[in-house]
PDB file of N, CA and C in Angstrom:
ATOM      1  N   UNK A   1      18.114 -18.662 -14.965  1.00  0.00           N
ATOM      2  CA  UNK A   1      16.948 -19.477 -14.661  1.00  0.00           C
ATOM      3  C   UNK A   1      15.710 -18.801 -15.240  1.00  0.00           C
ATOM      4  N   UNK A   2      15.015 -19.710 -15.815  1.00  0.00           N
ATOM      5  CA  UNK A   2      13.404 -18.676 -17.033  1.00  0.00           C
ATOM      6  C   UNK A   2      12.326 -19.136 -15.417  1.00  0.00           C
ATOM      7  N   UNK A   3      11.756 -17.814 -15.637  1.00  0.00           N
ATOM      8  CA  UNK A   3      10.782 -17.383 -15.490  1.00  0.00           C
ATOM      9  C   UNK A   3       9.639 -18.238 -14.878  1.00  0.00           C
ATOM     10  N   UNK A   4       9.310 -19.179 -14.216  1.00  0.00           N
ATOM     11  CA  UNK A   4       8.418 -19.883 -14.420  1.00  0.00           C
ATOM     12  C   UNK A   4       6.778 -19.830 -13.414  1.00  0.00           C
ATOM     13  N   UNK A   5       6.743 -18.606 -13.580  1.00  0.00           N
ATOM     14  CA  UNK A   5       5.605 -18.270 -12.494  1.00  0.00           C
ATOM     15  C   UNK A   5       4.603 -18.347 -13.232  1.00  0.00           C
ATOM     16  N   UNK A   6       3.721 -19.441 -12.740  1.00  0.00           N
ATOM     17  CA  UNK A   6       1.949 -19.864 -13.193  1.00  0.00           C
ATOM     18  C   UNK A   6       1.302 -18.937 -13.553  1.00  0.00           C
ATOM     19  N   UNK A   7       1.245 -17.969 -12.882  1.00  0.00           N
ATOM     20  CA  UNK A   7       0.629 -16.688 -13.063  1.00  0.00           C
ATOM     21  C   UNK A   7       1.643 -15.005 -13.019  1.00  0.00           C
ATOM     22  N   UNK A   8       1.691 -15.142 -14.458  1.00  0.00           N
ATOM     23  CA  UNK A   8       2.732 -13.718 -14.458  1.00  0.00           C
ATOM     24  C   UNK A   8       1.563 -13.048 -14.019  1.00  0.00           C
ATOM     25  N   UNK A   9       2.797 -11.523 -13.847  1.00  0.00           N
ATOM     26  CA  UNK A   9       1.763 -10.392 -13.602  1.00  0.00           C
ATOM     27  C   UNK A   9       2.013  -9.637 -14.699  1.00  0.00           C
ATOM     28  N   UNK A  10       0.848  -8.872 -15.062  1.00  0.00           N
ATOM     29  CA  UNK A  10       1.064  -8.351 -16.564  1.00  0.00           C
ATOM     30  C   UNK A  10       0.816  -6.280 -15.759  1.00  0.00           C
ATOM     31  N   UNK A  11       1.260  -5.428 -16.542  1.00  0.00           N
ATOM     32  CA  UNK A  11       1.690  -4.165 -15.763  1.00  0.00           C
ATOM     33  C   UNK A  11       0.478  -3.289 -15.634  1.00  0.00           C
ATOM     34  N   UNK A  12      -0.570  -3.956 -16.584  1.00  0.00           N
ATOM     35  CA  UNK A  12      -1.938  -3.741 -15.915  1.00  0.00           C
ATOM     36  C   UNK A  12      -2.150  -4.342 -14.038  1.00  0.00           C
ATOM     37  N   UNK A  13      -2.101  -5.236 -14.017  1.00  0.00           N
ATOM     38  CA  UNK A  13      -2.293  -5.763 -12.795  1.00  0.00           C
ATOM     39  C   UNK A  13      -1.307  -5.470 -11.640  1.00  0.00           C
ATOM     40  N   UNK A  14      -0.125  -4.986 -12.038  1.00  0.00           N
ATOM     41  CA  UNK A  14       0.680  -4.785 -11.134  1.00  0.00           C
ATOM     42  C   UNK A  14       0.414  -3.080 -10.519  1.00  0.00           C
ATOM     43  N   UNK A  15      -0.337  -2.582 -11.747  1.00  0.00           N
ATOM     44  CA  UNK A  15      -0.429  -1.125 -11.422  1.00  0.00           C
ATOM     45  C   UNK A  15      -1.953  -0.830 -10.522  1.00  0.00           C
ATOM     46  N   UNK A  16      -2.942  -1.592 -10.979  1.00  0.00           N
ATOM     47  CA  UNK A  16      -4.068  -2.303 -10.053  1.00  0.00           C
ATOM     48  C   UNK A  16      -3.725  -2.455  -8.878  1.00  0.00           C
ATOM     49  N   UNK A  17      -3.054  -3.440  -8.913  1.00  0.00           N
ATOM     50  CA  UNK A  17      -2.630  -3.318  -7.291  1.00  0.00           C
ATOM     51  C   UNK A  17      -2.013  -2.724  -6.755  1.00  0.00           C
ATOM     52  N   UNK A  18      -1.311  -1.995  -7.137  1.00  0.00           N
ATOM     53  CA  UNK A  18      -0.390  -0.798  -6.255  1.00  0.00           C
ATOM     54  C   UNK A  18      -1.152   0.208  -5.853  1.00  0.00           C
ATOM     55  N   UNK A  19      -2.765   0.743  -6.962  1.00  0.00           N
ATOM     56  CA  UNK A  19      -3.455   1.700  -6.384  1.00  0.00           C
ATOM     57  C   UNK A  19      -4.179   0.895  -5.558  1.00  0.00           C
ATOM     58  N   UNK A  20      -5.107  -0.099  -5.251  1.00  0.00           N
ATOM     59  CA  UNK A  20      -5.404  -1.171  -4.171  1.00  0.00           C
ATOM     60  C   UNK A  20      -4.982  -0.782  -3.028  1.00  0.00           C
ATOM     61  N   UNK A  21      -3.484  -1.509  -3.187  1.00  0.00           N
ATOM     62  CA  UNK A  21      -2.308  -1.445  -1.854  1.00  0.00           C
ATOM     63  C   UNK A  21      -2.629  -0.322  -1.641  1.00  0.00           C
ATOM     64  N   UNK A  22      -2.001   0.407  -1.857  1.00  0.00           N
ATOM     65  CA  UNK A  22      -2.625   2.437  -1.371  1.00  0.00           C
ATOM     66  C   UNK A  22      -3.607   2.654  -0.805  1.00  0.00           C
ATOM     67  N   UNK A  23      -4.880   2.020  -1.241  1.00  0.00           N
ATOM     68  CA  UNK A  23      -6.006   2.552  -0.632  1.00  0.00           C
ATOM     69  C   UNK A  23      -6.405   1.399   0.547  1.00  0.00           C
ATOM     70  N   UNK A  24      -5.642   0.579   0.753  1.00  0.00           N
ATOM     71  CA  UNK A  24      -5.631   0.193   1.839  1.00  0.00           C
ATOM     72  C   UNK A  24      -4.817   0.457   2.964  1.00  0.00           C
ATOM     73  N   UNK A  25      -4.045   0.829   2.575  1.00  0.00           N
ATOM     74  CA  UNK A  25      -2.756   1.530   4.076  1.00  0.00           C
ATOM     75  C   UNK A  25      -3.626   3.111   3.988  1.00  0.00           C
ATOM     76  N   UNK A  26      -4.052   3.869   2.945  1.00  0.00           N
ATOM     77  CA  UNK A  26      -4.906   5.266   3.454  1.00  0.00           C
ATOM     78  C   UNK A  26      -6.098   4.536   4.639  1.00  0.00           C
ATOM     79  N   UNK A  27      -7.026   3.603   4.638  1.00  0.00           N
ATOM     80  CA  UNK A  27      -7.636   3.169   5.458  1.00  0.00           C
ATOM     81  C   UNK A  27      -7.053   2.881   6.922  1.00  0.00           C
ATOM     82  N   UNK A  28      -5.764   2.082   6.908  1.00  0.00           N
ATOM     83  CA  UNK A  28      -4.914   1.539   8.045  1.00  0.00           C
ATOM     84  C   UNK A  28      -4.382   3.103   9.057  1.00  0.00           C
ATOM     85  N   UNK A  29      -3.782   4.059   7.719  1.00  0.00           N
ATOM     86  CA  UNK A  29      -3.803   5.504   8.650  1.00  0.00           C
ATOM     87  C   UNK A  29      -4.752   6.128   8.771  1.00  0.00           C
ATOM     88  N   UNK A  30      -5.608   6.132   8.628  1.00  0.00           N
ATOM     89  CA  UNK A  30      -6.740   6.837   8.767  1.00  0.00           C
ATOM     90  C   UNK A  30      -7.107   6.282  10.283  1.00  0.00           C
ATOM     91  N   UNK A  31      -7.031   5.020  10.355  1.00  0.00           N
ATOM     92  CA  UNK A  31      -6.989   4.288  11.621  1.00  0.00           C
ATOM     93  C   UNK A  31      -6.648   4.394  12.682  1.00  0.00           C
ATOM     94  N   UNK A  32      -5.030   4.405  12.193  1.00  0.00           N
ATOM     95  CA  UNK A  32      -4.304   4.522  12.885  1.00  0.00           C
ATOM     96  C   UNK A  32      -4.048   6.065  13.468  1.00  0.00           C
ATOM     97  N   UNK A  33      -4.777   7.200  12.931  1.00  0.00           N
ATOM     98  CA  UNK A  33      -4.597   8.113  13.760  1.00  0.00           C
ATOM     99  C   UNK A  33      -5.566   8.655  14.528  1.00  0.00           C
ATOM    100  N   UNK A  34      -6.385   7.570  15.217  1.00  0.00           N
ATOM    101  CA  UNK A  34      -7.308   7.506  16.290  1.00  0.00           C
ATOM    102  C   UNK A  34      -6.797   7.437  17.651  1.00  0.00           C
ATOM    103  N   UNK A  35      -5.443   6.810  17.501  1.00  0.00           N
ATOM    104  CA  UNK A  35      -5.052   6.036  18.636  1.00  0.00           C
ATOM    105  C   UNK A  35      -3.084   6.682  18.344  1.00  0.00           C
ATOM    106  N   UNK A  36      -3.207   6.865  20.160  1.00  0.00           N
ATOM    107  CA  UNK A  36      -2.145   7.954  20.525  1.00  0.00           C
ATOM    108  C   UNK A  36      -0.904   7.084  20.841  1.00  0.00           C
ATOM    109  N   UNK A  37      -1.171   5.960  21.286  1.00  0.00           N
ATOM    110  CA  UNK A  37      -0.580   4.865  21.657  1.00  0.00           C
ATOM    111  C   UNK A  37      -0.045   3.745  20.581  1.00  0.00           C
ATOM    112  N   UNK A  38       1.356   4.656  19.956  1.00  0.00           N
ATOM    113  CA  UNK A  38       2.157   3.932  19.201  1.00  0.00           C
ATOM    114  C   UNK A  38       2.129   2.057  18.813  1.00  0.00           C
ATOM    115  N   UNK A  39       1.826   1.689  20.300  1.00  0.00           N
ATOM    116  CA  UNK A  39       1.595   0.159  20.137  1.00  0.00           C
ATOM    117  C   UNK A  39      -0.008  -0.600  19.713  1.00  0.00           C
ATOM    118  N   UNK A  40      -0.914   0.431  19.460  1.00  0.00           N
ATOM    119  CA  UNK A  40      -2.036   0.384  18.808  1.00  0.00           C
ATOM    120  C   UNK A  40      -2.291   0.350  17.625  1.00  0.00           C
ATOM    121  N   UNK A  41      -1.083   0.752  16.992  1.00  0.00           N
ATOM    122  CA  UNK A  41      -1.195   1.317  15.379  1.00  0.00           C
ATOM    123  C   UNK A  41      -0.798   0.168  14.330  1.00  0.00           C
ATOM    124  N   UNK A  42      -0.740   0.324  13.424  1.00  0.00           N
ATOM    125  CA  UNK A  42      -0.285  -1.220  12.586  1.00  0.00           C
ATOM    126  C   UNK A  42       0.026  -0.654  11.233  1.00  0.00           C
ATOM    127  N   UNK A  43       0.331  -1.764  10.270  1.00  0.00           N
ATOM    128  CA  UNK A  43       0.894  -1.008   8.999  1.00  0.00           C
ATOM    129  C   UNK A  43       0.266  -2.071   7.646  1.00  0.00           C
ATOM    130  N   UNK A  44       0.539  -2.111   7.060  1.00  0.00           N
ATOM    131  CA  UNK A  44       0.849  -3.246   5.925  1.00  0.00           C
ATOM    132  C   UNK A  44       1.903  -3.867   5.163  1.00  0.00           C
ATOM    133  N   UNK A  45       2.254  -5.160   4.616  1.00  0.00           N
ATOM    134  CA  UNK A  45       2.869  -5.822   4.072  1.00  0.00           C
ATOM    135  C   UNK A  45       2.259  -6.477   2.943  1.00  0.00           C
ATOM    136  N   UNK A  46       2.802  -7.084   2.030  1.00  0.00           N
ATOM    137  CA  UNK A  46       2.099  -8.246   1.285  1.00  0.00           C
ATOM    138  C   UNK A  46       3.404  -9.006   1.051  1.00  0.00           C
ATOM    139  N   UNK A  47       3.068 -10.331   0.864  1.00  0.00           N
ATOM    140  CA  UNK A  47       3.921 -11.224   0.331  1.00  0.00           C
ATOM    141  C   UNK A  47       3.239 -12.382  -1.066  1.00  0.00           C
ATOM    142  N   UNK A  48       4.223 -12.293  -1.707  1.00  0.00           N
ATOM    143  CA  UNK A  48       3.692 -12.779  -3.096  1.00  0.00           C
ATOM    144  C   UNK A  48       4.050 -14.228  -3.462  1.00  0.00           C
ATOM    145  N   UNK A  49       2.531 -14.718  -3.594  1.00  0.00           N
ATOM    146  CA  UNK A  49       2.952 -16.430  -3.260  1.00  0.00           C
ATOM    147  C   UNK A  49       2.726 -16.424  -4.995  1.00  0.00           C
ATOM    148  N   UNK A  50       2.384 -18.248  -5.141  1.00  0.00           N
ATOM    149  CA  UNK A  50       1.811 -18.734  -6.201  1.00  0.00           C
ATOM    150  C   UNK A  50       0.741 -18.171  -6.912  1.00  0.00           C
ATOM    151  N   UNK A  51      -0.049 -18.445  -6.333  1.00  0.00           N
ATOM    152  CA  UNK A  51      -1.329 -18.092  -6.866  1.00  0.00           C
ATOM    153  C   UNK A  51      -2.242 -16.842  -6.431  1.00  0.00           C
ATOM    154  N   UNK A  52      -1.707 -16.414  -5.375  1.00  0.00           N
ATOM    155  CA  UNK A  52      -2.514 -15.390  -4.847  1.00  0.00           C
ATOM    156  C   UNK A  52      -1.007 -14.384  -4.181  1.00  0.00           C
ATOM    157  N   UNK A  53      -1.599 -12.828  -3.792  1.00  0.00           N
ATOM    158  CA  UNK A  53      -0.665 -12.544  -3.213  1.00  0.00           C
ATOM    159  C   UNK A  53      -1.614 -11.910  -1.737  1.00  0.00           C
ATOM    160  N   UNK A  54      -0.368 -12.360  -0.708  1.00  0.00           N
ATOM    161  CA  UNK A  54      -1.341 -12.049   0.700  1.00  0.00           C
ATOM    162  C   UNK A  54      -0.897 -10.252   0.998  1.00  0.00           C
ATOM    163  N   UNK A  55      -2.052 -10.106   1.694  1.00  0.00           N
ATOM    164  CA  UNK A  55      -1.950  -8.550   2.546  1.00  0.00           C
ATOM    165  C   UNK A  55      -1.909  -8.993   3.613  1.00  0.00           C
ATOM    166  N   UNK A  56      -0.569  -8.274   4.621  1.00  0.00           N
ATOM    167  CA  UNK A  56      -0.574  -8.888   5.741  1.00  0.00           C
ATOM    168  C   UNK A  56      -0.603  -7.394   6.489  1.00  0.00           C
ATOM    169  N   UNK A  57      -1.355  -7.531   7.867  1.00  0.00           N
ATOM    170  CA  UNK A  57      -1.636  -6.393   8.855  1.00  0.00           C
ATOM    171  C   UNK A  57      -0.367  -6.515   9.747  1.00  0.00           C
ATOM    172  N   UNK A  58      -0.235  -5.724   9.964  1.00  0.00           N
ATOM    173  CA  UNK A  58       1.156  -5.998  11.182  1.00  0.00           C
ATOM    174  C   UNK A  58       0.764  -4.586  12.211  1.00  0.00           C
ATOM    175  N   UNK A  59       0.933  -5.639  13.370  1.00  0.00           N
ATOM    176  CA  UNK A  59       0.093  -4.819  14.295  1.00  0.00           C
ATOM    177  C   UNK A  59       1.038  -5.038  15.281  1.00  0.00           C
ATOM    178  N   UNK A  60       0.955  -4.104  16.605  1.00  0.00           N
ATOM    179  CA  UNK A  60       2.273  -4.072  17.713  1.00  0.00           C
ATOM    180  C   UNK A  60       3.691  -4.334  17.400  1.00  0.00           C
ATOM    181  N   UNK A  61       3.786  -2.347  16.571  1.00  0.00           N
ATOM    182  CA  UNK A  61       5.394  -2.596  16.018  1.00  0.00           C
ATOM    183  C   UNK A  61       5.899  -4.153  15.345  1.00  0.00           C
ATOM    184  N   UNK A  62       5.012  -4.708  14.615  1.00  0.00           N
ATOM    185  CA  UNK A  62       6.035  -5.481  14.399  1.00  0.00           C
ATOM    186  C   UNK A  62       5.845  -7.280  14.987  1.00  0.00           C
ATOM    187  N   UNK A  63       5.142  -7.180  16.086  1.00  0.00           N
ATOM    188  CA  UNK A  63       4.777  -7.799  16.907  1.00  0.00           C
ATOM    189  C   UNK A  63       4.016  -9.298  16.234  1.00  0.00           C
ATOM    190  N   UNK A  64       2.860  -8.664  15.814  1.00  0.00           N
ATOM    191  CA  UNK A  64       2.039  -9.683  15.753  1.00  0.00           C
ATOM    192  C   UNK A  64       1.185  -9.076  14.030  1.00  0.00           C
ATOM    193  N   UNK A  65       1.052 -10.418  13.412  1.00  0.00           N
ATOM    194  CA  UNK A  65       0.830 -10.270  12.161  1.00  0.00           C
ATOM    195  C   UNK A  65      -0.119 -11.046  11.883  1.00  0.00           C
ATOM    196  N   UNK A  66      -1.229 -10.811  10.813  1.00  0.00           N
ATOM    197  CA  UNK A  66      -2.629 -11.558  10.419  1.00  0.00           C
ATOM    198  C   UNK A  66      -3.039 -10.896   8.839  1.00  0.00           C
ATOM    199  N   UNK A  67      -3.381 -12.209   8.663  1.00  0.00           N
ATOM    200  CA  UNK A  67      -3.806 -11.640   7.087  1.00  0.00           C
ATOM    201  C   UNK A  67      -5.002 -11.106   7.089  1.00  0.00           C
ATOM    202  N   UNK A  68      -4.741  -9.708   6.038  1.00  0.00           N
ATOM    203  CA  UNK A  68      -5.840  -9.030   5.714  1.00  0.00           C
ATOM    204  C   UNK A  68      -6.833  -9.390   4.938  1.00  0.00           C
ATOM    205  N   UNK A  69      -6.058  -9.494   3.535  1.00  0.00           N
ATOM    206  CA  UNK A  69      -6.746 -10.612   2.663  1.00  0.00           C
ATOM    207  C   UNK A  69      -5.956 -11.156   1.433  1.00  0.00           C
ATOM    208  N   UNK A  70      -6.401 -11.660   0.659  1.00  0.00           N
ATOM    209  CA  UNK A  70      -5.804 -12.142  -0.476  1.00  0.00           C
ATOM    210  C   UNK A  70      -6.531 -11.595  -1.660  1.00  0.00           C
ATOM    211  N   UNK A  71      -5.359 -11.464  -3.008  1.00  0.00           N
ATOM    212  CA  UNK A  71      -5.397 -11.222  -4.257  1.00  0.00           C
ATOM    213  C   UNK A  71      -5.220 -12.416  -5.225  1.00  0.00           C
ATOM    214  N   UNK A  72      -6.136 -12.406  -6.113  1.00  0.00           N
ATOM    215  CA  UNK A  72      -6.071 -13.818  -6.760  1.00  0.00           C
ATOM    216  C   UNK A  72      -5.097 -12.948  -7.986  1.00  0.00           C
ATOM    217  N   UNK A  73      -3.925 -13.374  -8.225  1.00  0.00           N
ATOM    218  CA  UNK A  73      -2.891 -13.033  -9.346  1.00  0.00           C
ATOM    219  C   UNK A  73      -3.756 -13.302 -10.712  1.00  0.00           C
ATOM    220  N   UNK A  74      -4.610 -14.299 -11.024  1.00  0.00           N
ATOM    221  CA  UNK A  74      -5.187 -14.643 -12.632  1.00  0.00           C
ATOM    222  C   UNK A  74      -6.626 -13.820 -12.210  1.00  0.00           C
ATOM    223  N   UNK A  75      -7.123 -13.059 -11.371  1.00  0.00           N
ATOM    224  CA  UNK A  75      -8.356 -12.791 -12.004  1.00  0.00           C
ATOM    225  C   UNK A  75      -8.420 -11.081 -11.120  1.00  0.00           C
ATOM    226  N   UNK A  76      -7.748 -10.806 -10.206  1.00  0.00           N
ATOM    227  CA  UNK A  76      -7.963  -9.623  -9.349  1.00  0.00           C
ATOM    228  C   UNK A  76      -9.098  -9.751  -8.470  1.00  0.00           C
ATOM    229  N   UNK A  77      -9.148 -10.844  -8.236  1.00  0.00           N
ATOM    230  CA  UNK A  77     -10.352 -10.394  -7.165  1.00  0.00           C
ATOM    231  C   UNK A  77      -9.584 -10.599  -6.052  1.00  0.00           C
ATOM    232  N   UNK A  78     -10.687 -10.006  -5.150  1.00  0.00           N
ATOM    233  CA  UNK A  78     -10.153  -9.700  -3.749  1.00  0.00           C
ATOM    234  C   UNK A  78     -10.581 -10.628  -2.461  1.00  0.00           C
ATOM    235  N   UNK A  79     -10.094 -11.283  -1.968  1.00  0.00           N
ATOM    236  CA  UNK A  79     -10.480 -12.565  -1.155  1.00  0.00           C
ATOM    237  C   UNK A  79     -10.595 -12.759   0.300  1.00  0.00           C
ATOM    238  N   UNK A  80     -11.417 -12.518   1.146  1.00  0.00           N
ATOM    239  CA  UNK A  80     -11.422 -12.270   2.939  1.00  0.00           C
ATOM    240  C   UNK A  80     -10.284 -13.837   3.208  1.00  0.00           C
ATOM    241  N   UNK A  81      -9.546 -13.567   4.596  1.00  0.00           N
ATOM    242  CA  UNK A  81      -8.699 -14.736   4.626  1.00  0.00           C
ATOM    243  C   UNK A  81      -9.743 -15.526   5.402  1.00  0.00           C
ATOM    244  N   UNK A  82      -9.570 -16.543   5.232  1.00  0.00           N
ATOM    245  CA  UNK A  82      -9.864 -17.560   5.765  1.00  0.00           C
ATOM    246  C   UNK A  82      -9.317 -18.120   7.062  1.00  0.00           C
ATOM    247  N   UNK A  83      -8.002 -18.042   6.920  1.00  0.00           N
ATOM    248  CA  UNK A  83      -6.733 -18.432   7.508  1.00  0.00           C
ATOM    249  C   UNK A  83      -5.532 -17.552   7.412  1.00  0.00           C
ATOM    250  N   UNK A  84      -4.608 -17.446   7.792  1.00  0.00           N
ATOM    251  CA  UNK A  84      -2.906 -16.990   7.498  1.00  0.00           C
ATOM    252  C   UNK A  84      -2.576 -17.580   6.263  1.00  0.00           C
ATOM    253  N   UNK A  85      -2.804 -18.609   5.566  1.00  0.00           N
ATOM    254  CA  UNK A  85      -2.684 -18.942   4.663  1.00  0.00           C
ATOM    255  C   UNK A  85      -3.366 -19.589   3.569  1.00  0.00           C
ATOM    256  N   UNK A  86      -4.405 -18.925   3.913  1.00  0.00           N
ATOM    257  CA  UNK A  86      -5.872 -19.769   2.672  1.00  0.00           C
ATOM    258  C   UNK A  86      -7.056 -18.659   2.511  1.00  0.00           C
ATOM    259  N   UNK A  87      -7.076 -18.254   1.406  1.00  0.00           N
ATOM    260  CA  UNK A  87      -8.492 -17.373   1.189  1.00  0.00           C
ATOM    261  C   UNK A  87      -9.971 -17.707   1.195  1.00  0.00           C
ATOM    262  N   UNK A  88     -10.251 -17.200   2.029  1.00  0.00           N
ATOM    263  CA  UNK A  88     -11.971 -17.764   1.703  1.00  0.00           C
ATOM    264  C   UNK A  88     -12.664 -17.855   0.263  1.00  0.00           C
ATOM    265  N   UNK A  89     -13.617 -18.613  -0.012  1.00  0.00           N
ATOM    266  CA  UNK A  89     -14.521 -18.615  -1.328  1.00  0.00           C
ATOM    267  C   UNK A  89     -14.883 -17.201  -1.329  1.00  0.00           C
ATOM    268  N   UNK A  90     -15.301 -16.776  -2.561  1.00  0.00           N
ATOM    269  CA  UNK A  90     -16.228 -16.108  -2.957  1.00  0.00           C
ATOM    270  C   UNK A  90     -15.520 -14.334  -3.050  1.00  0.00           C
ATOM    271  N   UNK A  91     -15.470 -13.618  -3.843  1.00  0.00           N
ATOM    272  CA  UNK A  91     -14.614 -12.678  -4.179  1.00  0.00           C
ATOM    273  C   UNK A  91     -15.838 -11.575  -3.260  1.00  0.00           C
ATOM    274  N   UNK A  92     -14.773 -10.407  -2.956  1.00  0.00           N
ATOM    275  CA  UNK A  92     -15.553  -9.827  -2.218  1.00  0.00           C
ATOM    276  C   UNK A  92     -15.743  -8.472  -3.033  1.00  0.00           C
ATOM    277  N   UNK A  93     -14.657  -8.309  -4.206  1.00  0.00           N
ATOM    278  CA  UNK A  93     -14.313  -7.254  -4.965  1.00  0.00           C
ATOM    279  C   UNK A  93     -13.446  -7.430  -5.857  1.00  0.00           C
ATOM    280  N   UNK A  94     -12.839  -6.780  -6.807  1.00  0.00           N
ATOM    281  CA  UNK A  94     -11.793  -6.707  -7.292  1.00  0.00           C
ATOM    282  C   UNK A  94     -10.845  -5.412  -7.895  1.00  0.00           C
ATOM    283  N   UNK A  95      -9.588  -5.704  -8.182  1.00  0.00           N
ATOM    284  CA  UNK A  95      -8.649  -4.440  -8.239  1.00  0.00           C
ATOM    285  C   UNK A  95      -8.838  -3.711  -9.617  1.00  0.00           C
ATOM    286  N   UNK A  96      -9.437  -4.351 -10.491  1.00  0.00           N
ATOM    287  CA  UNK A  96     -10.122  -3.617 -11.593  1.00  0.00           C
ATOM    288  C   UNK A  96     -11.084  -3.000 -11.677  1.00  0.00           C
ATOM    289  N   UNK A  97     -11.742  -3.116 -10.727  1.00  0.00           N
ATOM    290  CA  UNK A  97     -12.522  -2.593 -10.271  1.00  0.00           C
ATOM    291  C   UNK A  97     -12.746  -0.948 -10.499  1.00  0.00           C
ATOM    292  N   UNK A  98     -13.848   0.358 -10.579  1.00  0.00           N
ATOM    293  CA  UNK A  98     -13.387   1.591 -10.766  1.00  0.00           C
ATOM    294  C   UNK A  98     -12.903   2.103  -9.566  1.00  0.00           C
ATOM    295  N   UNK A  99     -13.450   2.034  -8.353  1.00  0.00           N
ATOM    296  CA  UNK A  99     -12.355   2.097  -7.003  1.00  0.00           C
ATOM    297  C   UNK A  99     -11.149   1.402  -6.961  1.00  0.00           C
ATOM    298  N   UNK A 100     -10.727  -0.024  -7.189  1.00  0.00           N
ATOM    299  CA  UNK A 100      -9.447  -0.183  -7.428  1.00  0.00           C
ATOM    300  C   UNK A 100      -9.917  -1.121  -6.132  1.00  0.00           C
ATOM    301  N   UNK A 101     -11.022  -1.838  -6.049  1.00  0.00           N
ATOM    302  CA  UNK A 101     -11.521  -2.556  -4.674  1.00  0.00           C
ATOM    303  C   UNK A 101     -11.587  -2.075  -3.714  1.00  0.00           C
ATOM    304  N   UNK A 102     -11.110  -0.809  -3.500  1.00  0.00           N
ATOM    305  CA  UNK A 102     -11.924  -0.211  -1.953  1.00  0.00           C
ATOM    306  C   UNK A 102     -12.670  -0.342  -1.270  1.00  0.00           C
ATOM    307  N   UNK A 103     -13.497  -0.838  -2.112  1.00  0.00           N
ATOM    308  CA  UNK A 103     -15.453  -0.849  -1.278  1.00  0.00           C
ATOM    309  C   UNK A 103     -15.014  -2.579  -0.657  1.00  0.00           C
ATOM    310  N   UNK A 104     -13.964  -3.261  -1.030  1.00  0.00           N
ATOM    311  CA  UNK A 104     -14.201  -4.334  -0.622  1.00  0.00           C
ATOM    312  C   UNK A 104     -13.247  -4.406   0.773  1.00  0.00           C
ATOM    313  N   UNK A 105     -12.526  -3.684   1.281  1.00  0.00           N
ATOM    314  CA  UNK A 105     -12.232  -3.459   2.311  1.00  0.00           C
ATOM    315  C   UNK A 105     -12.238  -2.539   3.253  1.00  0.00           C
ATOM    316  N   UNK A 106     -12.068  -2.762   4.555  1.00  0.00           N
ATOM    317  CA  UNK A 106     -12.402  -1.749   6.190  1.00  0.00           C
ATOM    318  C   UNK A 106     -10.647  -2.172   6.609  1.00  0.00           C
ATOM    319  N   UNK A 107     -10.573  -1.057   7.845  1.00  0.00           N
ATOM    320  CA  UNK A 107      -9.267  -1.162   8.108  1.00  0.00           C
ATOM    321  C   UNK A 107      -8.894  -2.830   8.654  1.00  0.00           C
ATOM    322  N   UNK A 108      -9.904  -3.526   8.756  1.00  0.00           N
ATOM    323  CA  UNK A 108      -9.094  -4.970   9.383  1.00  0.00           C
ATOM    324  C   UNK A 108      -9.162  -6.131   8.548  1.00  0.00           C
ATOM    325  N   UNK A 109      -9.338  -5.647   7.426  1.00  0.00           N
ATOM    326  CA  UNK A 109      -9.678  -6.425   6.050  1.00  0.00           C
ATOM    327  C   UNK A 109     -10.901  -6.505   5.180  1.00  0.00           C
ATOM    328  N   UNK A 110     -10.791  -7.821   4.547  1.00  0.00           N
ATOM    329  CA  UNK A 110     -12.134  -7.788   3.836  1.00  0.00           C
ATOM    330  C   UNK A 110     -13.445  -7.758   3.826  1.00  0.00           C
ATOM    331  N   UNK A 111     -14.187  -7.433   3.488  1.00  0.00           N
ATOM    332  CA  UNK A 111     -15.334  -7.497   4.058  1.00  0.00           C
ATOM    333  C   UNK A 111     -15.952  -9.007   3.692  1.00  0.00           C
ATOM    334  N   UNK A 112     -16.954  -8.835   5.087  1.00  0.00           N
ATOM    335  CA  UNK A 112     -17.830 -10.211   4.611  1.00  0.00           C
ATOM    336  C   UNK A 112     -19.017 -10.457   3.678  1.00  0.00           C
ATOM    337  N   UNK A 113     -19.035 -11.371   3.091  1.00  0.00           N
ATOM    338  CA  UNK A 113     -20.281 -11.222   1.742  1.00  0.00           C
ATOM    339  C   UNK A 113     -21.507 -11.280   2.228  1.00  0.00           C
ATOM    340  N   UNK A 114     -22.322 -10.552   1.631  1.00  0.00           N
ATOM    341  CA  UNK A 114     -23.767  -9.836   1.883  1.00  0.00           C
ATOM    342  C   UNK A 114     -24.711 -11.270   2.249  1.00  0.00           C
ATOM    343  N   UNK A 115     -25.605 -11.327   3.033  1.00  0.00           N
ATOM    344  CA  UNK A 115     -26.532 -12.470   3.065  1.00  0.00           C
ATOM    345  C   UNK A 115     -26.062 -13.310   4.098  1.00  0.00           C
ATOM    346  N   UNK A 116     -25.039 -13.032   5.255  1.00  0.00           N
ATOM    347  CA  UNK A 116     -24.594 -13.869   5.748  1.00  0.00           C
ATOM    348  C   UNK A 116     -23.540 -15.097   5.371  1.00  0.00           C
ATOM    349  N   UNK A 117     -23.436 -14.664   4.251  1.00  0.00           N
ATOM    350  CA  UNK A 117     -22.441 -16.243   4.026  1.00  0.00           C
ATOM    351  C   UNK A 117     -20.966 -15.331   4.303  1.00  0.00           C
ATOM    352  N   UNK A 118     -20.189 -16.304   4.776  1.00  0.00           N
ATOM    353  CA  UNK A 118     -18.440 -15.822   4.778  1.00  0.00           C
ATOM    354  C   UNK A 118     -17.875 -17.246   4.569  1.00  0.00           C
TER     355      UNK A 118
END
């Protein structure tokens, strides 16, 4: 069966995001070693859709899960969720970025855009 994903990933972008991903679980432990209480702590996931790929928080072992944020696959930017399954407008950062988007996230996701708008 060929290939037919809208948006390949090319090994620039895949390597983008892997330092990304990284510097977002260093944030999540960094977090997470505030708190002594195993069921406080949380981790990361992503799952890779169409068009975007989601960061998902997973919080209480396992328990309970919320998106962090989204990656737009055609451009790298970095997207606050909106929803579990829809990214908000307006890029908050991106993985090409010389941090690799760091500045665009805190341990519970994305940040919100300057001026009040989200």
């Amino acid at each position: 069966m060929a290939n037919k994903l809208k948006y390949p990933l090319t090994s620039e972008f895949e390597s983008a995001f892997e330092r990304f991903y990284e510097k977002c679980r260093h944030l999540i432990e960094t977090e997470n070693a505030k708190y002594a209480v195993e069921e406080c702590r949380c981790s990361l996931d992503y799952d890779m859709g169409k068009r975007y790929i989601k960061v998902i928080r997973v919080d209480n072992g396992g328990t309970a899960k919320s998106s962090y944020c989204f990656v737009d696959k055609a451009s790298g930017d970095i997207l606050k969720a909106a929803s579990w399954a829809a990214p908000a407008k307006g890029a908050r950062g991106n993985i090409f970025s010389a941090d690799f988007g760091a500045s665009a996230v805190t341990p519970y996701g994305a940040v919100y855009l300057k001026g009040g708008k989200h």
